[in-house]
C-alpha atoms as a PDB file:
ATOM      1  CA  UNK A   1    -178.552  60.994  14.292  1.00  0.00           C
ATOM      2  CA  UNK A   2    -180.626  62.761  17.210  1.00  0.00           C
ATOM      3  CA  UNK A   3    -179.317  64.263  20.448  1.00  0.00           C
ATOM      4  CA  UNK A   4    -178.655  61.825  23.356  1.00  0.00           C
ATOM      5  CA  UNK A   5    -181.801  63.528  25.508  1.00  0.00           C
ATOM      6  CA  UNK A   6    -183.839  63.114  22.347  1.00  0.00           C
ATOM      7  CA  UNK A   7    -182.745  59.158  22.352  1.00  0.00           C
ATOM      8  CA  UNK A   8    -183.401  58.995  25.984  1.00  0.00           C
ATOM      9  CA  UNK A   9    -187.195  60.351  25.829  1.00  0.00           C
ATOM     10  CA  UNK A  10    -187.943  57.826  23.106  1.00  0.00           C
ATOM     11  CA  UNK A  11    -186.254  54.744  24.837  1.00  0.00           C
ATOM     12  CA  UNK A  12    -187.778  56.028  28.431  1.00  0.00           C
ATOM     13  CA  UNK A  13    -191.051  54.567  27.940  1.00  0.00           C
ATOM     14  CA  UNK A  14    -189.673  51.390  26.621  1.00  0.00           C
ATOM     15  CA  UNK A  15    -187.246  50.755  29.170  1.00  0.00           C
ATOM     16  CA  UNK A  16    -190.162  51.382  32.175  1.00  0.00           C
ATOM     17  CA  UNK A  17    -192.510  48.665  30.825  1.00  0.00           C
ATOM     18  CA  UNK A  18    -189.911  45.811  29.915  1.00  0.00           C
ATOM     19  CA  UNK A  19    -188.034  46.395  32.830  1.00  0.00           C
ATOM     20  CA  UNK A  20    -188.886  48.619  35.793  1.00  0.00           C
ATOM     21  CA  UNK A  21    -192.644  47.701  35.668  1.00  0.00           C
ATOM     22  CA  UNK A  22    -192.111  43.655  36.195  1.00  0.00           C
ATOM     23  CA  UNK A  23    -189.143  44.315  38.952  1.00  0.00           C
ATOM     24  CA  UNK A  24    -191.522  46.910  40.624  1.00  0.00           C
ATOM     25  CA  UNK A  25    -194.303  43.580  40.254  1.00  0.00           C
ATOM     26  CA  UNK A  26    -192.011  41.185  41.690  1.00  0.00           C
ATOM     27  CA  UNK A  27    -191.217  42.897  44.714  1.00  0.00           C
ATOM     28  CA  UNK A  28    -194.853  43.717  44.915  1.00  0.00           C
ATOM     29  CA  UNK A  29    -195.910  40.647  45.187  1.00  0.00           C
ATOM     30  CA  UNK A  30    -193.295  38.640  47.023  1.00  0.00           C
ATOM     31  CA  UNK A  31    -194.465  39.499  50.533  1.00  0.00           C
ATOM     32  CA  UNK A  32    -197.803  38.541  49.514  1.00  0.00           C
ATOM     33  CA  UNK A  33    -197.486  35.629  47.270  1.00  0.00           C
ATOM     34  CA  UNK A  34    -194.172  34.459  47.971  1.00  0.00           C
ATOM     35  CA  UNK A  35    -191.397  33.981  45.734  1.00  0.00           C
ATOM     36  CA  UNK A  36    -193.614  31.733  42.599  1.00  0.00           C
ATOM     37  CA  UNK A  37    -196.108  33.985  43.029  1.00  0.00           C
ATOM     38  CA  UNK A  38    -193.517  37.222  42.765  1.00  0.00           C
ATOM     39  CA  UNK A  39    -192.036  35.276  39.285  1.00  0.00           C
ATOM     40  CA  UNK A  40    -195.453  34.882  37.785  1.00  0.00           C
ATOM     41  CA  UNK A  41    -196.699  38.283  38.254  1.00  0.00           C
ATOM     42  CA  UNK A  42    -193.563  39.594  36.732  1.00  0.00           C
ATOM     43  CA  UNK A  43    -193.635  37.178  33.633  1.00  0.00           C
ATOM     44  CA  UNK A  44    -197.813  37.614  33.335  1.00  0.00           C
ATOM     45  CA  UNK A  45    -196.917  41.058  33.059  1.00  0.00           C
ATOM     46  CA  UNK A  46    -194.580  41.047  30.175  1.00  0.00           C
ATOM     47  CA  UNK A  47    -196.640  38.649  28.087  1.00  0.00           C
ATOM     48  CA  UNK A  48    -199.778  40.798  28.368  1.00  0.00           C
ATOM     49  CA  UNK A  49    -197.425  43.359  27.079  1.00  0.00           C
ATOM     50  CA  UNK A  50    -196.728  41.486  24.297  1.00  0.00           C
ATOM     51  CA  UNK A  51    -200.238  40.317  23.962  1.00  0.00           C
ATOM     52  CA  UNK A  52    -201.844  43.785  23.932  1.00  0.00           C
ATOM     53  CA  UNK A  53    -200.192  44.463  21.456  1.00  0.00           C
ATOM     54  CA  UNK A  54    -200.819  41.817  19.121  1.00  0.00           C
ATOM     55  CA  UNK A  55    -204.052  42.370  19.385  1.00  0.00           C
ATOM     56  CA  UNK A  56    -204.253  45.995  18.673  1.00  0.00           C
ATOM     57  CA  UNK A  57    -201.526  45.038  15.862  1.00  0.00           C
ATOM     58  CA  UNK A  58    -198.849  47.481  17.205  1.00  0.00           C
ATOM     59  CA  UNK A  59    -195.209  47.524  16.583  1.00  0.00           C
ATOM     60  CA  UNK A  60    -193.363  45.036  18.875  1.00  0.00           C
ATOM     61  CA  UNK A  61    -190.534  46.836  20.469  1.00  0.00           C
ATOM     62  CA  UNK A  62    -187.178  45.024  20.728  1.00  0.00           C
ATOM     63  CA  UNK A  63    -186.156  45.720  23.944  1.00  0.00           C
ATOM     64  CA  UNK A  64    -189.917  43.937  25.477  1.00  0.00           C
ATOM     65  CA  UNK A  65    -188.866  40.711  23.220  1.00  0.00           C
ATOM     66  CA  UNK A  66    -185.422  40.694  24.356  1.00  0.00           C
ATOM     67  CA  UNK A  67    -186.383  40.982  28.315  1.00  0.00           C
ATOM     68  CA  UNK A  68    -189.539  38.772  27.812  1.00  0.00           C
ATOM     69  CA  UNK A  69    -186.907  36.078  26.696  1.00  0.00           C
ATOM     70  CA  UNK A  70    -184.208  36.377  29.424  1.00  0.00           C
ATOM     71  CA  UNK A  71    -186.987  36.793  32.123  1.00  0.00           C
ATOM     72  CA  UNK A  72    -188.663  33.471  30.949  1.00  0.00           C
ATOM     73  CA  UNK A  73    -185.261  31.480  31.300  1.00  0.00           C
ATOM     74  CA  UNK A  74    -184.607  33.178  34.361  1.00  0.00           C
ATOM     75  CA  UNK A  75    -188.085  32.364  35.950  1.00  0.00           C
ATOM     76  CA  UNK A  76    -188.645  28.555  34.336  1.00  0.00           C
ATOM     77  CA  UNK A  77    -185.324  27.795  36.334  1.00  0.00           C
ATOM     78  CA  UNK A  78    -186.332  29.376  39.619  1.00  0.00           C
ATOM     79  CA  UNK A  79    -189.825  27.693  39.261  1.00  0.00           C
ATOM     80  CA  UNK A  80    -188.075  24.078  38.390  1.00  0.00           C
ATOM     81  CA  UNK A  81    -184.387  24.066  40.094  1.00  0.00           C
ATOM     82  CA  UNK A  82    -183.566  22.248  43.253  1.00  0.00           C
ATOM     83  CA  UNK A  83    -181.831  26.038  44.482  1.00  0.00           C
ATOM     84  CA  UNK A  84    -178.020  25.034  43.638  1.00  0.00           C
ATOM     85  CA  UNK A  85    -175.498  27.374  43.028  1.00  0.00           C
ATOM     86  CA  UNK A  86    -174.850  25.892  39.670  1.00  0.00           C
ATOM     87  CA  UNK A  87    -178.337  26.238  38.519  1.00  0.00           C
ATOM     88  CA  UNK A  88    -178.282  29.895  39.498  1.00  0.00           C
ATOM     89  CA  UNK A  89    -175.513  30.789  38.076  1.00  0.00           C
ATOM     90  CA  UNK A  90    -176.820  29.200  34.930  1.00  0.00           C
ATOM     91  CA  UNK A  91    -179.800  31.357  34.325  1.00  0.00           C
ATOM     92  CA  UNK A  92    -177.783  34.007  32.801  1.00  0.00           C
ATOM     93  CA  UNK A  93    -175.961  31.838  30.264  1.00  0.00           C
ATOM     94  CA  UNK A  94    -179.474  30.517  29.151  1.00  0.00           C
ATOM     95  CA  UNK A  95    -181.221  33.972  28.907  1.00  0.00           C
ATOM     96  CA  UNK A  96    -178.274  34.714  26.372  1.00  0.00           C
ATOM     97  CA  UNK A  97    -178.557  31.806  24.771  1.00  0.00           C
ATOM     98  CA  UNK A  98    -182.347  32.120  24.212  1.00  0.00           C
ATOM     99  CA  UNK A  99    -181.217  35.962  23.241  1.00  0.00           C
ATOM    100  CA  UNK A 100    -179.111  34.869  20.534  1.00  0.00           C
ATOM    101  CA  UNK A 101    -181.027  32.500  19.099  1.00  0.00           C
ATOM    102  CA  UNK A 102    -183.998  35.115  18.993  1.00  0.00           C
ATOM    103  CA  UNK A 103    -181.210  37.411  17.216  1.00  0.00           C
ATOM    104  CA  UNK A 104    -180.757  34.375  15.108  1.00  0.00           C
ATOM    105  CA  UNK A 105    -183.934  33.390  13.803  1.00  0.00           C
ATOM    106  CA  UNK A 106    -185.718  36.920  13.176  1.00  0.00           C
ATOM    107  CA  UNK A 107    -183.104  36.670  10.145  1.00  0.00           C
ATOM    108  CA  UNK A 108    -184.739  34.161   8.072  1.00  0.00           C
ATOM    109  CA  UNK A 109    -188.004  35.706   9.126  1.00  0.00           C
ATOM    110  CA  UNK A 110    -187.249  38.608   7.770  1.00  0.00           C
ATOM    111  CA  UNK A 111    -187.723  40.999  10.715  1.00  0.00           C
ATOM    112  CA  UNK A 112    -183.827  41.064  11.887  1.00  0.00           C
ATOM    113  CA  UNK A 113    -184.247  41.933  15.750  1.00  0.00           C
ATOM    114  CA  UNK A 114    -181.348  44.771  15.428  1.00  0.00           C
ATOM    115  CA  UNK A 115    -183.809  46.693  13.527  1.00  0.00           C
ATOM    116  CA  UNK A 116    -186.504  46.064  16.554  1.00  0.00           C
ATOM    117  CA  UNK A 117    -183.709  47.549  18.965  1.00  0.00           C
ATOM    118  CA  UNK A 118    -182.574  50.546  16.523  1.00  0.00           C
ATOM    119  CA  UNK A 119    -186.751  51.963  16.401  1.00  0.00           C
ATOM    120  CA  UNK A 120    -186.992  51.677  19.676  1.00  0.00           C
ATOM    121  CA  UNK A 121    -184.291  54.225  20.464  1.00  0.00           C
ATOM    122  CA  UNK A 122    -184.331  56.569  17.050  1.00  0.00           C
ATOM    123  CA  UNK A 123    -187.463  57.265  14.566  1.00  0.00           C
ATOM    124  CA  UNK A 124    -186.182  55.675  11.741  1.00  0.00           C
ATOM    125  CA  UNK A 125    -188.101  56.886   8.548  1.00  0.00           C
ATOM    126  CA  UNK A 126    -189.646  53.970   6.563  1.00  0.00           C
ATOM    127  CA  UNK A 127    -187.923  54.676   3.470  1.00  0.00           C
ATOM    128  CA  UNK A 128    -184.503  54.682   5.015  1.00  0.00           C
ATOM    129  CA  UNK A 129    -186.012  51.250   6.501  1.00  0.00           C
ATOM    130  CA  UNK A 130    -186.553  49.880   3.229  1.00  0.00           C
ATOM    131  CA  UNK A 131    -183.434  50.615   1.408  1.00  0.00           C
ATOM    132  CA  UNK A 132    -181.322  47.531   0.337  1.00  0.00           C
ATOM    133  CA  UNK A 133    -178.427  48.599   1.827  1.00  0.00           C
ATOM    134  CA  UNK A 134    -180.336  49.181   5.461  1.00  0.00           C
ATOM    135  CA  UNK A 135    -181.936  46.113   5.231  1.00  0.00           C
ATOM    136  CA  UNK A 136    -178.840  44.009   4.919  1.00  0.00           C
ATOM    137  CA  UNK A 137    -177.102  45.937   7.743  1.00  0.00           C
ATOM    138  CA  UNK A 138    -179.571  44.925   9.969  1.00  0.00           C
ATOM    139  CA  UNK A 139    -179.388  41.776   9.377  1.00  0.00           C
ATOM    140  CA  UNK A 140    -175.644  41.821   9.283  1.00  0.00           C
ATOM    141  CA  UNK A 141    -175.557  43.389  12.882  1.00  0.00           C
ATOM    142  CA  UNK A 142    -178.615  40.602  13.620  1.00  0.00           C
ATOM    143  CA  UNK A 143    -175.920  37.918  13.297  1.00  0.00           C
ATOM    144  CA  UNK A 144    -173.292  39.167  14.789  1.00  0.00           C
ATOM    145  CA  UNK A 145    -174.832  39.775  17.926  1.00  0.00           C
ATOM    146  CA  UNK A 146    -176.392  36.486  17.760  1.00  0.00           C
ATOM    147  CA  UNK A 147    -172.879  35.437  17.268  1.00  0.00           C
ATOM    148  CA  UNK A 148    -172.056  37.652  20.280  1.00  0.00           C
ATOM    149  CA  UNK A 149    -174.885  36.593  22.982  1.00  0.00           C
ATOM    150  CA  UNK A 150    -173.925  32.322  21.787  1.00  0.00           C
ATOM    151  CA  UNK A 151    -170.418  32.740  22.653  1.00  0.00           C
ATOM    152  CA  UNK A 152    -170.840  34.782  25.531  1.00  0.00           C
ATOM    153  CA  UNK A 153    -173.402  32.074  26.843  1.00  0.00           C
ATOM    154  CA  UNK A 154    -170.692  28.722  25.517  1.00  0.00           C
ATOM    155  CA  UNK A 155    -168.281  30.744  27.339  1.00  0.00           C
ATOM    156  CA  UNK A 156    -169.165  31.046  30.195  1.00  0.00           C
ATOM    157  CA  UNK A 157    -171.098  27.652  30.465  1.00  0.00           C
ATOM    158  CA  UNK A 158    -168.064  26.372  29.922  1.00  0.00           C
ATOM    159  CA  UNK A 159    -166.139  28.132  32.348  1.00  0.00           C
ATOM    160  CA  UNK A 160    -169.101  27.310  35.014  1.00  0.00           C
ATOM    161  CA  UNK A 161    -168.322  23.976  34.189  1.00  0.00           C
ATOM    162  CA  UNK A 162    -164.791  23.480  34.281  1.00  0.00           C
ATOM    163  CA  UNK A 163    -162.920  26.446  36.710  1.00  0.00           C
ATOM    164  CA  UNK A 164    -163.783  26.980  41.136  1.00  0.00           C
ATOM    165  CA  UNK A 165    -166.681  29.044  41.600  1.00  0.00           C
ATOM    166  CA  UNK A 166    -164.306  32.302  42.335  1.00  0.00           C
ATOM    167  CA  UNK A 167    -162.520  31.524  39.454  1.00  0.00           C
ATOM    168  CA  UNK A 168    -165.446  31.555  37.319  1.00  0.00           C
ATOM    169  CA  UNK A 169    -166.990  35.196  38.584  1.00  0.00           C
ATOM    170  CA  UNK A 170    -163.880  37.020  37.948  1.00  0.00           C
ATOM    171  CA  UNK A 171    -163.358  35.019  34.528  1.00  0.00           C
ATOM    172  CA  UNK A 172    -167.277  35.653  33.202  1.00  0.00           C
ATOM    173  CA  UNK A 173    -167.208  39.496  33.705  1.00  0.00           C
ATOM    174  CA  UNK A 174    -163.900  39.686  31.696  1.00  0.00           C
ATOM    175  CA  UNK A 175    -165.486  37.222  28.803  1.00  0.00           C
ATOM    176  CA  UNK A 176    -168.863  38.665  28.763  1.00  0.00           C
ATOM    177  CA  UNK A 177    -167.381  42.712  28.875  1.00  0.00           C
ATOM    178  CA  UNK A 178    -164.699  41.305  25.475  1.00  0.00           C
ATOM    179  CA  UNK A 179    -167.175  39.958  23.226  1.00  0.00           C
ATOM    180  CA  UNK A 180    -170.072  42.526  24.520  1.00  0.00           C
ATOM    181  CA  UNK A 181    -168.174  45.336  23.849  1.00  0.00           C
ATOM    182  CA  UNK A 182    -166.625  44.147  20.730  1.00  0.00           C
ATOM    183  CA  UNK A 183    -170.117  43.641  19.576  1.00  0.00           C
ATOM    184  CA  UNK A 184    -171.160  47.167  20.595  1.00  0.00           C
ATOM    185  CA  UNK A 185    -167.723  48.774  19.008  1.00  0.00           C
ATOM    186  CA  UNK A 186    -168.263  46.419  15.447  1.00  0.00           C
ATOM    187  CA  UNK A 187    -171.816  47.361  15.805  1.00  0.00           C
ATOM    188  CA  UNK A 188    -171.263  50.997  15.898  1.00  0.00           C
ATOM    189  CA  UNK A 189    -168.711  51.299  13.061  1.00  0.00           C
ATOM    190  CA  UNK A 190    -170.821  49.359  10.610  1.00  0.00           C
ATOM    191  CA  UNK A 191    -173.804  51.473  11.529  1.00  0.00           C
ATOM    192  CA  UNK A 192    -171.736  54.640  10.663  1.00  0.00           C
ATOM    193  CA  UNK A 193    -170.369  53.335   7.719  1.00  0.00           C
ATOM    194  CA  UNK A 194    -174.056  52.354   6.310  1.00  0.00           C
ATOM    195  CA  UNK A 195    -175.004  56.051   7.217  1.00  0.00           C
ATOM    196  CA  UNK A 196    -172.618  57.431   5.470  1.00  0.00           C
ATOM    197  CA  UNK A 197    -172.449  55.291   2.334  1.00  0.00           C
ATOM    198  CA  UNK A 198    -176.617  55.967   2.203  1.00  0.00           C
ATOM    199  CA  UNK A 199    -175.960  59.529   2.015  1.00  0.00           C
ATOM    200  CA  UNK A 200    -173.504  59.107   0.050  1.00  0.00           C
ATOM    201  CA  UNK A 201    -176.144  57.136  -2.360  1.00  0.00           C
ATOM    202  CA  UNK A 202    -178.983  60.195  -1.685  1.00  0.00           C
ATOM    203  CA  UNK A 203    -176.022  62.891  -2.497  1.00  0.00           C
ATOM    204  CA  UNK A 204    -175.354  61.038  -5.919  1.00  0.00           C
ATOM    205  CA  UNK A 205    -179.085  60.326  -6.715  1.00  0.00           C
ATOM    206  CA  UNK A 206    -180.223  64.157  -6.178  1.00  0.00           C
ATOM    207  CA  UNK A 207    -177.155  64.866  -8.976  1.00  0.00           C
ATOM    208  CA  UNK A 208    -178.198  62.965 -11.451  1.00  0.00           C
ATOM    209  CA  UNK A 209    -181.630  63.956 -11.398  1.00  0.00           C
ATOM    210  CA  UNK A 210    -180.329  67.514 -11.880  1.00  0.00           C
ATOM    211  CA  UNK A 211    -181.704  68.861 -15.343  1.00  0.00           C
ATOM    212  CA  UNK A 212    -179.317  69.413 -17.520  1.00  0.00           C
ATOM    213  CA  UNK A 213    -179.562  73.018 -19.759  1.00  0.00           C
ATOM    214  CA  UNK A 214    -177.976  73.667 -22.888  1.00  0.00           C
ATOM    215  CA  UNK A 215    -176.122  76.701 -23.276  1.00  0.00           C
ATOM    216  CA  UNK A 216    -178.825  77.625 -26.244  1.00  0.00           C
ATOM    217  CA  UNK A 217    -181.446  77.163 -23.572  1.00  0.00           C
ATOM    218  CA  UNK A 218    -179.529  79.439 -20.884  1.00  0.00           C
ATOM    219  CA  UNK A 219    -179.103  82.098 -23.751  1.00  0.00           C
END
């Protein structure tokens, strides 16, 4: 695994154009164009992200699809709500909803979105990509965190729903911290057990291919 500053250079540039670039847009453009212009310049900018690149056929990093989503849900509700406290405090359990279900689908097409999230932070070699082992991993941490983000979001709809408004803020940070960080801790440990067990596999691979000399050969 690399060294935290190496992570940190890689995931840098990612981090400025999925998320610093469209907050620096919206604030921008708010005292000009008012708040719907503010939440379309932030949103254009994030799909012409994703539309650059595929037109130049580049890799689409995980952390752009993952903020595109939750900034969509965030911004069709601003554009469209009547300004209630219940509607605002439903944008979040939408944008992880719509995360999950992302999480979700890029199973069955076969380009599992915890795979997306792992390149973006660490240069994962193609061949340790393509193993067998990898490639269910990914999609194993894929589902839970789909499992993860659709909980979170039932949760806390539900709690929206049925508890007092100050009863529901203290109660969402304490569901959404459990299940995010039991994601994060499962995550971590099945990630470090599919390292290991792949070198494990590479140890046992370079021993049999070995040669093997006969003591008449050695003489």
């Amino acid at each position: 695994m690399p060294r935290l500053r190496d992570l940190a250079r890689r995931a840098a540039p990612q981090l400025v154009e999925a998320t610093l670039v469209p907050l620096v847009l919206f604030y921008a453009a708010l005292a000009a164009l008012g708040p719907t212009g503010a939440i379309l310049a932030a949103l254009g900018w994030n799909y012409l992200a994703l539309v650059r690149r595929l037109y130049r056929r580049e890799r689409m990093p995980g952390l752009l699809v993952i903020s595109t989503l939750a900034l969509t849900a965030r911004s069709l509700l601003a554009l469209f709500s009547s300004h209630s406290l219940f509607v605002y405090f439903l944008q979040p359990s939408l944008a992880t909803a719509l995360i999950g279900g992302a999480f979700l689908l890029s199973v069955p097409l076969g380009r599992p979105l915890a795979e997306k999230l792992a390149h973006d932070f660490v240069a994962l070699p193609p061949s340790f990509v393509k193993r067998p082992r990898i490639r269910r991993l990914f999609v194993r941490i894929s589902l839970l965190w789909a499992l993860v983000s659709l909980a979170n979001a039932a949760g806390t709809l539900a709690l929206l729903l049925n508890v007092p408004l100050a009863t529901y803020l203290a109660a969402k940070t304490g569901v959404s911290s459990l299940l995010t960080g039991a994601g994060v801790v499962v995550s971590f440990l099945w990630f470090r057990r599919g390292l290991h067990r792949h070198n494990q596999e590479l140890a046992e691979g370079q021993t049999l291919e070995l040669p093997v000399v006969s003591p008449q050969a050695a003489a």
